[in-house]
PDB file of N, CA and C in Angstrom:
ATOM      1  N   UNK A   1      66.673-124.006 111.580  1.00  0.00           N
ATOM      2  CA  UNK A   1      66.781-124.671 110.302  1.00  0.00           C
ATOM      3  C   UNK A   1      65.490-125.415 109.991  1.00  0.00           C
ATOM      4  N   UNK A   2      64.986-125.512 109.113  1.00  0.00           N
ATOM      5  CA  UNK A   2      63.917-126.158 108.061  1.00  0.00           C
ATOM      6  C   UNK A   2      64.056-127.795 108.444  1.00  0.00           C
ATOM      7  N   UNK A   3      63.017-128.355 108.844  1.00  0.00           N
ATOM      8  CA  UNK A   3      63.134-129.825 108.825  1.00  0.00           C
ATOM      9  C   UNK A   3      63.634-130.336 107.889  1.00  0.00           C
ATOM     10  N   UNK A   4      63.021-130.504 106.511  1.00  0.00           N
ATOM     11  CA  UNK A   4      63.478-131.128 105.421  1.00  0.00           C
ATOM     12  C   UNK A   4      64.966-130.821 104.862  1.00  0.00           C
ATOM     13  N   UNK A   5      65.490-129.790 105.044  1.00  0.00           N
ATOM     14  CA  UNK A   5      66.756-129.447 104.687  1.00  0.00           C
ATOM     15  C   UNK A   5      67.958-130.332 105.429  1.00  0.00           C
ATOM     16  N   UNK A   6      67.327-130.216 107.256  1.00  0.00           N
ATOM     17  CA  UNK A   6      68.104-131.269 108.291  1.00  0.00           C
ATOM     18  C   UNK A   6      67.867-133.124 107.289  1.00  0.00           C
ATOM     19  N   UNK A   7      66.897-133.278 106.963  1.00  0.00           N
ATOM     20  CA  UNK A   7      66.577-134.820 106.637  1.00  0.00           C
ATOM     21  C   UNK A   7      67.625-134.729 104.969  1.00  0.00           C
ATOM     22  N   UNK A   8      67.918-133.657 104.533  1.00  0.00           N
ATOM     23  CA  UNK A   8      68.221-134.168 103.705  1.00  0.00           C
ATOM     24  C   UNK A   8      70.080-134.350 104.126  1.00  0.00           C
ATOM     25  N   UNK A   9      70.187-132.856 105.042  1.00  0.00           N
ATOM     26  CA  UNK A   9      71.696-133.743 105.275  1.00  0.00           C
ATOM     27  C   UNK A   9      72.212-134.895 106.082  1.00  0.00           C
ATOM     28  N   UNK A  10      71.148-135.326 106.637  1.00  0.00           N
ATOM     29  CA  UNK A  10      71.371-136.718 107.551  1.00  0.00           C
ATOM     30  C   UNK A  10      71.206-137.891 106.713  1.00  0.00           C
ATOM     31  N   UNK A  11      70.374-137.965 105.591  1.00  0.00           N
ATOM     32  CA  UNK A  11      70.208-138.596 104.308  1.00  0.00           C
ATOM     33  C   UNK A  11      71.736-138.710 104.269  1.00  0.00           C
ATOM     34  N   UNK A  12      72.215-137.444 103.587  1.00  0.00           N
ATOM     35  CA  UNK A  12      74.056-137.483 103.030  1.00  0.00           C
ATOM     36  C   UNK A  12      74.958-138.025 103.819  1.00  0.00           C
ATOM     37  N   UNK A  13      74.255-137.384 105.096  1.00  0.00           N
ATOM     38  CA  UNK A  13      75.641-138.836 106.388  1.00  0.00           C
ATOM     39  C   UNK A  13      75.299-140.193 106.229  1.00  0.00           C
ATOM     40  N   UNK A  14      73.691-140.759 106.094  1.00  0.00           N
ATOM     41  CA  UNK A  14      73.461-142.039 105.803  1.00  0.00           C
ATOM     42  C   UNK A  14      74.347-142.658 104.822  1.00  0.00           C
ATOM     43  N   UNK A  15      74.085-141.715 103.283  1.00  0.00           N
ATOM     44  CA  UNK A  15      74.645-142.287 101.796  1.00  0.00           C
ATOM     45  C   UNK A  15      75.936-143.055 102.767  1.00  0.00           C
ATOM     46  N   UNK A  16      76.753-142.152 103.314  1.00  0.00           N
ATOM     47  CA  UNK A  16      78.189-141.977 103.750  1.00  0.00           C
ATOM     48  C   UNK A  16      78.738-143.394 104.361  1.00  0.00           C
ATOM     49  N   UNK A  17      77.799-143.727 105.336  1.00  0.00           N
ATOM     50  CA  UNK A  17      78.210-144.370 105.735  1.00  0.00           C
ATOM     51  C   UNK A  17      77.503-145.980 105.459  1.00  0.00           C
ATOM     52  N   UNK A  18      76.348-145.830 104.950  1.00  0.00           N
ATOM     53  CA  UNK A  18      75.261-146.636 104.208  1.00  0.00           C
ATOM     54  C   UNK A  18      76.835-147.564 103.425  1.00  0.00           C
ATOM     55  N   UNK A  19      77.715-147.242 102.807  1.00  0.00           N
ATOM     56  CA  UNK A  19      78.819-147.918 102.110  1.00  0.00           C
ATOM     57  C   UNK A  19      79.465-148.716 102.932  1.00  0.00           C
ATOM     58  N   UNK A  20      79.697-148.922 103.934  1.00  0.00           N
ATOM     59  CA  UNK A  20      80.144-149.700 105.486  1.00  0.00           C
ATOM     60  C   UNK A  20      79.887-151.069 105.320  1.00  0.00           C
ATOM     61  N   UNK A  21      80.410-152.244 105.093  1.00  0.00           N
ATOM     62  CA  UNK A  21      80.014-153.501 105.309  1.00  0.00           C
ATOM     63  C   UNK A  21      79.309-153.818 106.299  1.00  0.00           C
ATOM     64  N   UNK A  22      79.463-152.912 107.705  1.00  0.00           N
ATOM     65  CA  UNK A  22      78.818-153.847 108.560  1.00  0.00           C
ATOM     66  C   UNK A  22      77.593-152.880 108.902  1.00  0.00           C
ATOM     67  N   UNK A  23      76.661-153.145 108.919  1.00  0.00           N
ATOM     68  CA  UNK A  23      75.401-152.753 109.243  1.00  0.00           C
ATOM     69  C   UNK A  23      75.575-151.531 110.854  1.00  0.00           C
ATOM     70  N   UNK A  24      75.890-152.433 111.276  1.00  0.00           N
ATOM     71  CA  UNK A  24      75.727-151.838 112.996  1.00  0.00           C
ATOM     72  C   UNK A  24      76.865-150.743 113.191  1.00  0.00           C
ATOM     73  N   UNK A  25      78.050-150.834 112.551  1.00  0.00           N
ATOM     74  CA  UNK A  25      79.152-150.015 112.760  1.00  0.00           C
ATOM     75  C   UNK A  25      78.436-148.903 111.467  1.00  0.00           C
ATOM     76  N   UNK A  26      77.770-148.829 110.441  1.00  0.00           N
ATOM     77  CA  UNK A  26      77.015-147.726 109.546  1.00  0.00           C
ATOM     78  C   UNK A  26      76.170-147.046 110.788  1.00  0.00           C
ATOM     79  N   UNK A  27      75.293-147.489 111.529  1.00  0.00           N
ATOM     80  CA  UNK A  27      74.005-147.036 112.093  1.00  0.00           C
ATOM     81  C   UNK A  27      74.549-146.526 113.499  1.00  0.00           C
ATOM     82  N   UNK A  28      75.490-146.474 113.640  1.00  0.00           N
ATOM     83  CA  UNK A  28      76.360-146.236 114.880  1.00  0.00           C
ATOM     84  C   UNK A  28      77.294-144.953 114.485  1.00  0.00           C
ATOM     85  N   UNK A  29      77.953-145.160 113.439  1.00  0.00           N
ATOM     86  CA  UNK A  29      78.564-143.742 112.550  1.00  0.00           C
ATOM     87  C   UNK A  29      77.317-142.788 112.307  1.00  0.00           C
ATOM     88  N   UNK A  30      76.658-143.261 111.739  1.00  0.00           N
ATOM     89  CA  UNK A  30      74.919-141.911 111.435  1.00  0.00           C
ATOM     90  C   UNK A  30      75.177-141.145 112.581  1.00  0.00           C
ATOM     91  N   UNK A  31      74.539-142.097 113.912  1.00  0.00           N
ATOM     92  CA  UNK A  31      74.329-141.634 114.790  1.00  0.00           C
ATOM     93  C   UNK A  31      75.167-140.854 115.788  1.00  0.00           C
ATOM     94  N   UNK A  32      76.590-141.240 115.810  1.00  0.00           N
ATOM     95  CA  UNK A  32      77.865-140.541 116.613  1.00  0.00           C
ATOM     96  C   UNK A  32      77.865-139.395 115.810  1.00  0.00           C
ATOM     97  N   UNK A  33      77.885-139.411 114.062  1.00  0.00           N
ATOM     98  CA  UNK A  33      78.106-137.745 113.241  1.00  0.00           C
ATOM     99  C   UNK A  33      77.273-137.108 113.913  1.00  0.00           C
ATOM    100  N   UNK A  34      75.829-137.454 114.179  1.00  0.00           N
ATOM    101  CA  UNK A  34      74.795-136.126 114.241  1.00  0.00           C
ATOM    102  C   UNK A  34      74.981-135.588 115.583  1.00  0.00           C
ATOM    103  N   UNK A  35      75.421-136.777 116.586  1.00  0.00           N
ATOM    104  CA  UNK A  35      75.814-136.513 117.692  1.00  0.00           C
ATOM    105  C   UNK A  35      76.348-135.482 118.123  1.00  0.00           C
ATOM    106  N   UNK A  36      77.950-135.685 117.484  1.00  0.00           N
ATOM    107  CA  UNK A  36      78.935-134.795 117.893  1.00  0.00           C
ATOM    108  C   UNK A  36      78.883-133.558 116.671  1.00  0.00           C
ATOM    109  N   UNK A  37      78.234-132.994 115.571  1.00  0.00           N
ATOM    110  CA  UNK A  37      78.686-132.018 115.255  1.00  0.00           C
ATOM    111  C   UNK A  37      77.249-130.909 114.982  1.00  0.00           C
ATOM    112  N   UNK A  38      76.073-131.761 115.600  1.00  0.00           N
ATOM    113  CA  UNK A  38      74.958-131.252 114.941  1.00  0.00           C
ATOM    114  C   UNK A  38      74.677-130.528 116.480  1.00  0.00           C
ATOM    115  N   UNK A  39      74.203-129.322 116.655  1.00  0.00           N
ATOM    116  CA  UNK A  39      73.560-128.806 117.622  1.00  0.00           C
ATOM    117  C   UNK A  39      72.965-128.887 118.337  1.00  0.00           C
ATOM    118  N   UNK A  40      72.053-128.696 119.276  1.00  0.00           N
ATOM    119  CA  UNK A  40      71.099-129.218 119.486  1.00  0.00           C
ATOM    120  C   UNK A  40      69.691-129.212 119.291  1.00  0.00           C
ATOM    121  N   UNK A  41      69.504-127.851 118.440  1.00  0.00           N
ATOM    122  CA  UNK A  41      68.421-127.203 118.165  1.00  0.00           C
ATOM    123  C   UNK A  41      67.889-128.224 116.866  1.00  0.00           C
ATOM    124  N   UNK A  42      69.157-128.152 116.138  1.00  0.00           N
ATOM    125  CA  UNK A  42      69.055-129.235 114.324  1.00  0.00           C
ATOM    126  C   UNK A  42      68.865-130.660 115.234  1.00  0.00           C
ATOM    127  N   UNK A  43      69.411-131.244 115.915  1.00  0.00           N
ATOM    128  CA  UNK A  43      69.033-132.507 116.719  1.00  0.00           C
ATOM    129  C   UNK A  43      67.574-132.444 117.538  1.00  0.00           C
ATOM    130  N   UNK A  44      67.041-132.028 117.963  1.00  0.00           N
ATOM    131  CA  UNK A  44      65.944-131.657 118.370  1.00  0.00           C
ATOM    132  C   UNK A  44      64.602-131.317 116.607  1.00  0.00           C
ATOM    133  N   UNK A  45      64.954-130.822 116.310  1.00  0.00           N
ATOM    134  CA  UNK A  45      64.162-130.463 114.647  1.00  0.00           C
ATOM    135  C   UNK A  45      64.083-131.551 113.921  1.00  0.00           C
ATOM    136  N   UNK A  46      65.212-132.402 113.880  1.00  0.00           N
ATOM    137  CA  UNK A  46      65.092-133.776 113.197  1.00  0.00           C
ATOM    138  C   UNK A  46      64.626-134.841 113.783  1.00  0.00           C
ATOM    139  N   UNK A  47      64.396-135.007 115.239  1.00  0.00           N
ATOM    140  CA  UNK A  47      63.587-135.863 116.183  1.00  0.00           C
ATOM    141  C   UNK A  47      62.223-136.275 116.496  1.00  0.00           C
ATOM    142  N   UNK A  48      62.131-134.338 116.094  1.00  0.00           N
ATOM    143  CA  UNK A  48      60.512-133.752 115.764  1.00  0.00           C
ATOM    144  C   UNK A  48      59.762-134.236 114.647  1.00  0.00           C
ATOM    145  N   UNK A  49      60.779-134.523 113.141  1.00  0.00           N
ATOM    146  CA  UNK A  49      60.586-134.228 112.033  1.00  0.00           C
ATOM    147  C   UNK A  49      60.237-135.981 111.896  1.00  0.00           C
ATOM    148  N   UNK A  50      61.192-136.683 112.588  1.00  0.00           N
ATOM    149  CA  UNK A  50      60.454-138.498 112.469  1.00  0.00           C
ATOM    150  C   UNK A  50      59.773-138.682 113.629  1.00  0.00           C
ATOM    151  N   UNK A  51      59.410-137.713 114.471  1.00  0.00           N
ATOM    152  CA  UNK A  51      58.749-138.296 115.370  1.00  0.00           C
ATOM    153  C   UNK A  51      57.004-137.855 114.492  1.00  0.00           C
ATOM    154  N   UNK A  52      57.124-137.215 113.850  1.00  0.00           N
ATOM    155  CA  UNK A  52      56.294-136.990 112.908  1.00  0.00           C
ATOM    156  C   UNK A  52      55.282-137.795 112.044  1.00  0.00           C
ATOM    157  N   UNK A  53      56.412-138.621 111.831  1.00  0.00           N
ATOM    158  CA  UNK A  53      55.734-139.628 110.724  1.00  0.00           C
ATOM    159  C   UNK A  53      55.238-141.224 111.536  1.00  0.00           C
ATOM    160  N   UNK A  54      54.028-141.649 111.258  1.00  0.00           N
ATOM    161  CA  UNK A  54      53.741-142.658 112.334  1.00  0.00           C
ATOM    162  C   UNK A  54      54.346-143.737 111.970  1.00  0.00           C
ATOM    163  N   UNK A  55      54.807-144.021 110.987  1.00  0.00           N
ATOM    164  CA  UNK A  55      55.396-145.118 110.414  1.00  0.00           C
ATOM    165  C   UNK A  55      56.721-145.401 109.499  1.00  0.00           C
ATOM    166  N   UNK A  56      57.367-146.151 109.102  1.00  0.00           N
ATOM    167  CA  UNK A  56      58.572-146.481 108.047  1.00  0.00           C
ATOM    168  C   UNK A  56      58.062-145.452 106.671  1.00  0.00           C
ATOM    169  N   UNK A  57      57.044-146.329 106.351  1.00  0.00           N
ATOM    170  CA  UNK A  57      56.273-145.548 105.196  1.00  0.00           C
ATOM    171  C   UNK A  57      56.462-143.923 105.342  1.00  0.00           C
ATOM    172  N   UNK A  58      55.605-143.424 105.983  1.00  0.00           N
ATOM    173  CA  UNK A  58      55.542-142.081 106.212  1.00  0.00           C
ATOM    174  C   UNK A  58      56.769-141.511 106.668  1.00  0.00           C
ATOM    175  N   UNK A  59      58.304-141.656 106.950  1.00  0.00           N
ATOM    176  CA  UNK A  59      58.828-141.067 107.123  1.00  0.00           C
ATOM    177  C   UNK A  59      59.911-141.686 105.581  1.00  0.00           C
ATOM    178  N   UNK A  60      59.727-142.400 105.107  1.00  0.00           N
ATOM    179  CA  UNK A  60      60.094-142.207 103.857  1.00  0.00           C
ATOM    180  C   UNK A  60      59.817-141.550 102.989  1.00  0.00           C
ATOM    181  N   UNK A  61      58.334-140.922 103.081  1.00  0.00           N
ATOM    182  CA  UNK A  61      57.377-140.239 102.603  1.00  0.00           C
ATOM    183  C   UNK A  61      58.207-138.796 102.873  1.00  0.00           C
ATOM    184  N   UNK A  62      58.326-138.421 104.542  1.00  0.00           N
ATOM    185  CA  UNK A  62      58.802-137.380 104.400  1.00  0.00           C
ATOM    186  C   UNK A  62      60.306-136.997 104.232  1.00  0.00           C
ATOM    187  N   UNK A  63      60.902-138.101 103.545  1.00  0.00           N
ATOM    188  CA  UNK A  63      62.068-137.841 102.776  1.00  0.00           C
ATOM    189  C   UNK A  63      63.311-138.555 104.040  1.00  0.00           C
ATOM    190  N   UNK A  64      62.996-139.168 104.538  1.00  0.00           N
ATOM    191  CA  UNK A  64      64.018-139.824 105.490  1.00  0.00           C
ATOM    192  C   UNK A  64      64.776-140.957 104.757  1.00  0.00           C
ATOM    193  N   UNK A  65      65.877-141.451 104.016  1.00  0.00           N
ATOM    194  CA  UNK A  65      66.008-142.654 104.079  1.00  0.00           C
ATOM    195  C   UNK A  65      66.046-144.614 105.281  1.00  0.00           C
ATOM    196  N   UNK A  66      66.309-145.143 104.544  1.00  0.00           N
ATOM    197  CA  UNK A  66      65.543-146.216 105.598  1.00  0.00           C
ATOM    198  C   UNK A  66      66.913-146.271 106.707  1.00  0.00           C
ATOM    199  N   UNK A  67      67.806-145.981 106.292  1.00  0.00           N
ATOM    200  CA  UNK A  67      69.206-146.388 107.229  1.00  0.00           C
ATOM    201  C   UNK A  67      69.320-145.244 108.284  1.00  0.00           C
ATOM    202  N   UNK A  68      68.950-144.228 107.519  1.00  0.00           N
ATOM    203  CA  UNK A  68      68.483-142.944 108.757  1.00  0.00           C
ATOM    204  C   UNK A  68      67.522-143.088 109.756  1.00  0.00           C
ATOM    205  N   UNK A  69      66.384-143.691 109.380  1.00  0.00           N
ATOM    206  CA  UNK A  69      65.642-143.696 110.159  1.00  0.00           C
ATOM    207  C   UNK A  69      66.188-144.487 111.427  1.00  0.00           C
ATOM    208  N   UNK A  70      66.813-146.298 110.780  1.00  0.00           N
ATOM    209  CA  UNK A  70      67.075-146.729 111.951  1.00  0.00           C
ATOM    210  C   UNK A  70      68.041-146.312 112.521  1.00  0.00           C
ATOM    211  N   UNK A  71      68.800-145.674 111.950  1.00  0.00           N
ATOM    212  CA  UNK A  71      70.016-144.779 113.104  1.00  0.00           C
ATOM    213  C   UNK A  71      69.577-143.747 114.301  1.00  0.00           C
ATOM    214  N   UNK A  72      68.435-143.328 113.825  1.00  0.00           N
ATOM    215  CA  UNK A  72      68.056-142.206 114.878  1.00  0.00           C
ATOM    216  C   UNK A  72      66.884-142.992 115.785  1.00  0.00           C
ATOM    217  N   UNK A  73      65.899-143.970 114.897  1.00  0.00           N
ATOM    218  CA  UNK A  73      65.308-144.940 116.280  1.00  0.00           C
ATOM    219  C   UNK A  73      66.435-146.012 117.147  1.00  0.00           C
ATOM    220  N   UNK A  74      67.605-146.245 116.660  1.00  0.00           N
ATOM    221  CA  UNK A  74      68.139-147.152 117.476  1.00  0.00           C
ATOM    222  C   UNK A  74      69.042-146.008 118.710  1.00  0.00           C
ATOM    223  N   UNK A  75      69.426-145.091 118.390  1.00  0.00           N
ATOM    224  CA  UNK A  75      69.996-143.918 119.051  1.00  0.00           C
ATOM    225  C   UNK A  75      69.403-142.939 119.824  1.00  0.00           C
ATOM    226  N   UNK A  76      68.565-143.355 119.432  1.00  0.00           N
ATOM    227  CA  UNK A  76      67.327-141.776 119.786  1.00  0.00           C
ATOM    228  C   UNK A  76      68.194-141.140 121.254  1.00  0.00           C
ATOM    229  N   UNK A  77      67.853-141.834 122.209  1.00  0.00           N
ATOM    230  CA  UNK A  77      67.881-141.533 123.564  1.00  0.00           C
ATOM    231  C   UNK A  77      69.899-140.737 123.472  1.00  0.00           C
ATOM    232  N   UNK A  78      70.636-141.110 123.000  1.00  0.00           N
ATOM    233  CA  UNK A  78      71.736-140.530 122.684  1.00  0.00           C
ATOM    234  C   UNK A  78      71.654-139.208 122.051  1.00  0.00           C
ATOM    235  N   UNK A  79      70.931-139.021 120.711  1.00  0.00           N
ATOM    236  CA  UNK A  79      70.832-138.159 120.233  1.00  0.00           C
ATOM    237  C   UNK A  79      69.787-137.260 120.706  1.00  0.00           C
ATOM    238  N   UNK A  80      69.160-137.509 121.313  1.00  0.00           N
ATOM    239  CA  UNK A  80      67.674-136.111 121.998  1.00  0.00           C
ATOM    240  C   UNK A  80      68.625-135.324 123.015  1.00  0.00           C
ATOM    241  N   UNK A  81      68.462-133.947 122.999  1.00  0.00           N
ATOM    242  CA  UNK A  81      69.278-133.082 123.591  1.00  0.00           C
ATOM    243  C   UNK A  81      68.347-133.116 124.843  1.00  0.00           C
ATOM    244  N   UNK A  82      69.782-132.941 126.144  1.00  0.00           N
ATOM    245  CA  UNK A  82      69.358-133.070 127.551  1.00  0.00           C
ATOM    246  C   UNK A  82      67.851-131.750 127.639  1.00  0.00           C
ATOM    247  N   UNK A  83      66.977-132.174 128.045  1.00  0.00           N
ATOM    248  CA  UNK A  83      66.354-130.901 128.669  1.00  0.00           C
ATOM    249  C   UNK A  83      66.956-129.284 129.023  1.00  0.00           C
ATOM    250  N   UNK A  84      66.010-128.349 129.009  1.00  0.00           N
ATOM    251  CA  UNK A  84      66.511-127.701 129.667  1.00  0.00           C
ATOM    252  C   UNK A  84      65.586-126.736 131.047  1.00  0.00           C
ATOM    253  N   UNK A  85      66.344-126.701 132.082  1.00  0.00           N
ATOM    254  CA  UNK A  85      65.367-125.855 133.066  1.00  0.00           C
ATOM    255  C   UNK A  85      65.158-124.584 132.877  1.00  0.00           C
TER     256      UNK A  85
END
């Protein structure tokens, strides 16, 4: 899958849960959705895709919203697919 296509549906899980009163229980939902239903190949592509951008700026730039971003820097290590040998 296309980076930008992945950023834009993790964007749509953000919108989703972006509505959440509590901050931490939103950025915790982002991160459990992509978790459990996203692959690992699309989890890996979207890791790539902000590990990309050196900054907030620049990955807003490349179309990340801001609640996404911190869902996948506060998660990261959850969401990066195990290695493989």
């Amino acid at each position: 899958m296309k980076a930008d296509h992945l950023i834009e549906m993790a964007n749509q899980i953000g919108m989703f849960f972006d509505s959440l009163p509590d901050r931490e229980e939103a950025l915790t939902g982002i991160a459990e959705h992509i978790r459990k239903f996203w692959e690992p190949r699309m989890r890996r592509t979207l890791l790539a895709a902000l590990d990309g951008t050196a900054a907030d700026a620049d990955a807003q730039e490349a179309g990340f919203t801001e609640i996404v971003v911190a869902a996948l820097t506060k998660y990261r290590d959850s969401l990066a697919p195990a290695a493989t040998a």
